[in-house]
N, C-alpha and C. Protein backbone atom coordinates (compact mmCIF):
# COMPACT_ATOMS: atom_id res chain seq x y z
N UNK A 1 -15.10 2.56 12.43
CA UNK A 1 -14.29 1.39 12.69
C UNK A 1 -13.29 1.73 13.78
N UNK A 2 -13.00 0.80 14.46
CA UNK A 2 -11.97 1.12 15.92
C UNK A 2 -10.97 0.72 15.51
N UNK A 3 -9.80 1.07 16.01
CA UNK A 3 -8.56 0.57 16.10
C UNK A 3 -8.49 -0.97 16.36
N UNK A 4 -9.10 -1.10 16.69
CA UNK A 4 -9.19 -3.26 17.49
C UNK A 4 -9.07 -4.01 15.99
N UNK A 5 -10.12 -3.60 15.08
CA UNK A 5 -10.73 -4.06 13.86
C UNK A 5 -9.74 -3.54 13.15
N UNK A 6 -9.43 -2.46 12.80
CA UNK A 6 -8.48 -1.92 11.75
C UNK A 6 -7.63 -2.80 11.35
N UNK A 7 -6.91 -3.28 10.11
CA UNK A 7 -6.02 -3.75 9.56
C UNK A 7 -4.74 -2.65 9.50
N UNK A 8 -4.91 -0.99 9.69
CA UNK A 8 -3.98 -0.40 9.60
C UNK A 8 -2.93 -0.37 10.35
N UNK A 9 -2.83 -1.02 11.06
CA UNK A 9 -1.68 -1.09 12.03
C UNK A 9 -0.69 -2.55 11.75
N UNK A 10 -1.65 -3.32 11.42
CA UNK A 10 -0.10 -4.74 10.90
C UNK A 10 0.09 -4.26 9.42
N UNK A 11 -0.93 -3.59 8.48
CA UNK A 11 0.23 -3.32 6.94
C UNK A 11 0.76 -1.95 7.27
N UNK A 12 0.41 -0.69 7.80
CA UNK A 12 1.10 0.41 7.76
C UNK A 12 1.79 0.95 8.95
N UNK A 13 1.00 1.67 10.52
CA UNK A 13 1.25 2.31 11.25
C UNK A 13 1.90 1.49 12.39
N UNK A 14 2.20 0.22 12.56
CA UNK A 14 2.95 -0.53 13.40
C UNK A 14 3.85 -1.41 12.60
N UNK A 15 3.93 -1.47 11.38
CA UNK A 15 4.79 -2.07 10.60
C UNK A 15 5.85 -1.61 10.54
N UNK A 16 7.19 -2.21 10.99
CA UNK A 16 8.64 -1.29 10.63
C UNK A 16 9.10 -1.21 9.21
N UNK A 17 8.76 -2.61 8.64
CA UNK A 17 9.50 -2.57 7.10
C UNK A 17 9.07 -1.61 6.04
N UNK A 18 7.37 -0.99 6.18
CA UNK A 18 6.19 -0.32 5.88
C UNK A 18 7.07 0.99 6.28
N UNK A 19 6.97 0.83 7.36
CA UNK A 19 7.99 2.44 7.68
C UNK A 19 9.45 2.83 7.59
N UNK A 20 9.73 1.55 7.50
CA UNK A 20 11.39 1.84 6.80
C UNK A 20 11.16 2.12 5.31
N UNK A 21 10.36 2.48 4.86
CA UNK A 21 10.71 2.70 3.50
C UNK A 21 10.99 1.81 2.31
N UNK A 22 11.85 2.26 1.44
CA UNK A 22 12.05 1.45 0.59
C UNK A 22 13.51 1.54 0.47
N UNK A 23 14.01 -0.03 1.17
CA UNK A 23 15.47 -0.57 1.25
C UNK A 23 15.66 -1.78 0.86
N UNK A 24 17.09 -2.19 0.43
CA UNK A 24 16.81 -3.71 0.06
C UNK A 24 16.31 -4.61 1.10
N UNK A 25 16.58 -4.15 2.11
CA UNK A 25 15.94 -5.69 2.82
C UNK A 25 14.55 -5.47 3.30
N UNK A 26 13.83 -4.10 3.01
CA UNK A 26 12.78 -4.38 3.14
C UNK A 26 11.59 -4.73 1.63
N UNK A 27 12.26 -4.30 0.79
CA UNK A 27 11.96 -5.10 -0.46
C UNK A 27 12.61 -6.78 -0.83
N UNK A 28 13.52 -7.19 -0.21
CA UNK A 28 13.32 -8.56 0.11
C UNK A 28 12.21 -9.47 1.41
N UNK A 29 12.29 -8.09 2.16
CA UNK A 29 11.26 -8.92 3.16
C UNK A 29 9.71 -9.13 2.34
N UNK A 30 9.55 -7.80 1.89
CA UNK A 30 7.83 -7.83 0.79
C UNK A 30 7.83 -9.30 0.30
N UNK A 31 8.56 -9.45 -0.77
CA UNK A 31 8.94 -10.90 -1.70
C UNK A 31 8.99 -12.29 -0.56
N UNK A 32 9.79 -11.63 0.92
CA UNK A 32 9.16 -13.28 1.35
C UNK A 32 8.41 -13.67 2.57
N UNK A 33 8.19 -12.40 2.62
CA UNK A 33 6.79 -12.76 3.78
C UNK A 33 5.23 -13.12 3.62
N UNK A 34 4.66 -14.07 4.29
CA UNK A 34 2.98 -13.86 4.20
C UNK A 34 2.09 -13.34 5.48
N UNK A 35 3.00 -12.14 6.08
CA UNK A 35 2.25 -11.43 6.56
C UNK A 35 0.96 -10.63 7.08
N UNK A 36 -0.16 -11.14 7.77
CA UNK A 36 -1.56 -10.78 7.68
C UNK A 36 -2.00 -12.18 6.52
N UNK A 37 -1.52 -12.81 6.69
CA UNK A 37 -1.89 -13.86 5.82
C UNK A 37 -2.23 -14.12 4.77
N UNK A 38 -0.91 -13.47 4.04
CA UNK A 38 -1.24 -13.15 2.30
C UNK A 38 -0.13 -12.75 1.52
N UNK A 39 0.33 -13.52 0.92
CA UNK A 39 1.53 -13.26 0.07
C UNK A 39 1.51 -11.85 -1.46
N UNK A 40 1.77 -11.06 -0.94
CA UNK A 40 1.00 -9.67 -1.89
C UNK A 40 2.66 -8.90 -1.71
N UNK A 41 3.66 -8.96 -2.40
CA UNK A 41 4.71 -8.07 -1.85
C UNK A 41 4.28 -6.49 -3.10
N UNK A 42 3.60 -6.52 -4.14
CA UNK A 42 3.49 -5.53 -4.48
C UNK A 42 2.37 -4.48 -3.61
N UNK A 43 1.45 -5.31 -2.74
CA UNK A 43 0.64 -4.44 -2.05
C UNK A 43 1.95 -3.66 -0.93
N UNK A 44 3.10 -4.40 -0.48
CA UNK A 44 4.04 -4.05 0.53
C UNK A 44 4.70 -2.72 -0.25
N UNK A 45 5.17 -2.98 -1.24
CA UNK A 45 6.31 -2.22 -1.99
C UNK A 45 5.67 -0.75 -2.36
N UNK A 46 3.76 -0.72 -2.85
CA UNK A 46 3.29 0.16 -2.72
C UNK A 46 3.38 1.15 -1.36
N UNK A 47 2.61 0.47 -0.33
CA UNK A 47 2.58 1.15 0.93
C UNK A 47 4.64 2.02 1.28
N UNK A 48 5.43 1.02 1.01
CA UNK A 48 6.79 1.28 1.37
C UNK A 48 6.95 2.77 0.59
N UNK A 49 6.66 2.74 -0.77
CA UNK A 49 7.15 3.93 -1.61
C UNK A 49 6.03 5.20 -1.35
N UNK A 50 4.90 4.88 -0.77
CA UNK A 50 3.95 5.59 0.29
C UNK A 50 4.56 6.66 0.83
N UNK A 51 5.11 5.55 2.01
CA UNK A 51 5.80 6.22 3.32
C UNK A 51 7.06 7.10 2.40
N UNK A 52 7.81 6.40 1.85
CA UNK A 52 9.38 7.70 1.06
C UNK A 52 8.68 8.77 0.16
N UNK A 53 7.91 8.64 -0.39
CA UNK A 53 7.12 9.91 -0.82
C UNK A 53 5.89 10.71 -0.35
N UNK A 54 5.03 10.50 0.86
CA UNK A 54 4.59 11.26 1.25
C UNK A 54 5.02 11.35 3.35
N UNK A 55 5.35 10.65 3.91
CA UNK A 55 5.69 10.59 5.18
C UNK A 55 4.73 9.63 5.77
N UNK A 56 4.45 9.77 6.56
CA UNK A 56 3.87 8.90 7.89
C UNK A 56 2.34 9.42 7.75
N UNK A 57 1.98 10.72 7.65
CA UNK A 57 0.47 10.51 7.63
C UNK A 57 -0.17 9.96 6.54
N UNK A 58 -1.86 10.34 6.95
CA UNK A 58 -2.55 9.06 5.80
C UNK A 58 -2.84 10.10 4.53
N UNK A 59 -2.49 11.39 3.95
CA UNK A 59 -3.13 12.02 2.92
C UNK A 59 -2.32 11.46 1.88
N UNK A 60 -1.21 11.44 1.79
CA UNK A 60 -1.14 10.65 0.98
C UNK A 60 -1.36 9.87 0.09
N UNK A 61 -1.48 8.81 1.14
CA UNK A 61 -1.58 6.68 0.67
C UNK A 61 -3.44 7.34 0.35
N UNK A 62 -4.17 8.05 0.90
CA UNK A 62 -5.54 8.02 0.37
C UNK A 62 -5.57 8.84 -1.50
N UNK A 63 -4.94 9.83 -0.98
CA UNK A 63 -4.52 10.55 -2.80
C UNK A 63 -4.18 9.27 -3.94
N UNK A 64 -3.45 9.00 -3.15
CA UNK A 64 -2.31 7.89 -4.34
C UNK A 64 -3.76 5.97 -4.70
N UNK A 65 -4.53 6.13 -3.19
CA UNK A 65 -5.78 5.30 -3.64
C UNK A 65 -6.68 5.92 -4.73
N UNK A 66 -6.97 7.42 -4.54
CA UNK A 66 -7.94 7.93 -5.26
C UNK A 66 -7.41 8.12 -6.89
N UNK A 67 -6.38 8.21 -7.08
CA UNK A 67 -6.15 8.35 -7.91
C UNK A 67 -6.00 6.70 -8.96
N UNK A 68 -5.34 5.57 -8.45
CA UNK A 68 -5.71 4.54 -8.33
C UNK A 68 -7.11 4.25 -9.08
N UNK A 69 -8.07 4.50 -8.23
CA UNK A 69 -9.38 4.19 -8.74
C UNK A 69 -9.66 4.96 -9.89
N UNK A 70 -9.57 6.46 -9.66
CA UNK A 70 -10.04 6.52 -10.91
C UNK A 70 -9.22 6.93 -12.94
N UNK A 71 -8.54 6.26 -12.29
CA UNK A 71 -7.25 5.89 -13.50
C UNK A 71 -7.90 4.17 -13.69
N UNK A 72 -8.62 3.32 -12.82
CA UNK A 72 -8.93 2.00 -13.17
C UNK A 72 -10.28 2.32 -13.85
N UNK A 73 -11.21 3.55 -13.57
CA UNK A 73 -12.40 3.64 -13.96
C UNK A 73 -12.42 3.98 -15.16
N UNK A 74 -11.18 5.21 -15.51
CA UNK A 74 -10.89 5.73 -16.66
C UNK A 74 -10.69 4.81 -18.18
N UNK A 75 -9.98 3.64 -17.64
CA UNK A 75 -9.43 2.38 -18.24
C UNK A 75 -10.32 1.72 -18.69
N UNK A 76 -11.20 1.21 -17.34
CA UNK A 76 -12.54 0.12 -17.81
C UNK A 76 -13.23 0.78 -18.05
N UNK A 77 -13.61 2.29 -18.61
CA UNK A 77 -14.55 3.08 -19.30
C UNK A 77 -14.13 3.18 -20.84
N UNK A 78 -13.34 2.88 -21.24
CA UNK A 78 -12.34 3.40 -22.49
C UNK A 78 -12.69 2.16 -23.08
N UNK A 79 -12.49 0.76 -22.48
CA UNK A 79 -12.37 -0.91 -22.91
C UNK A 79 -13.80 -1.02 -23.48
N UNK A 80 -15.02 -0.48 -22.18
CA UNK A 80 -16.66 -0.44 -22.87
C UNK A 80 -16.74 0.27 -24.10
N UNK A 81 -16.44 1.32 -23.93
CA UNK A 81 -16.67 2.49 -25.08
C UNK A 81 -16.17 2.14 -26.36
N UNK A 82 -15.06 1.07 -26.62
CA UNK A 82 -15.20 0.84 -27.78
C UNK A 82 -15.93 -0.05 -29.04
């Protein structure tokens, strides 16, 4: 995928509020923006606490996905199994 196509640059790597971290006004901005055309401030508030706990690169936000998934797999494996 190219940079042209990527979505990573309007939610993370060109986003200031994304890279400011987590402040009040950028946790008021999450709550009232529809940004990329979608009102999601917990998808914002994730990425924000991203950036204050791991920095600017992507190992991170991919750890904190992987783990994500399989804590959801773990869950909807537990719900079948009983």
């Amino acid at each position: 995928m190219t940079s042209s196509t990527s979505i990573d640059p309007q939610y993370v790597t060109d986003n200031p509020h994304v890279l400011g971290g987590l402040t009040w006004d950028n946790v008021a901005w999450a709550f009232q923006t529809t940004q990329a055309g979608f009102w999601h401030p917990i998808t914002w508030l994730s990425h924000m606490l991203d950036m204050e706990i791991f920095g600017k690169g992507p190992a991170g936000s991919h750890m904190m996905n992987v783990i994500f998934h399989v804590a959801n797999t773990v869950i909807l494996f537990c719900f079948f199994a009983k």
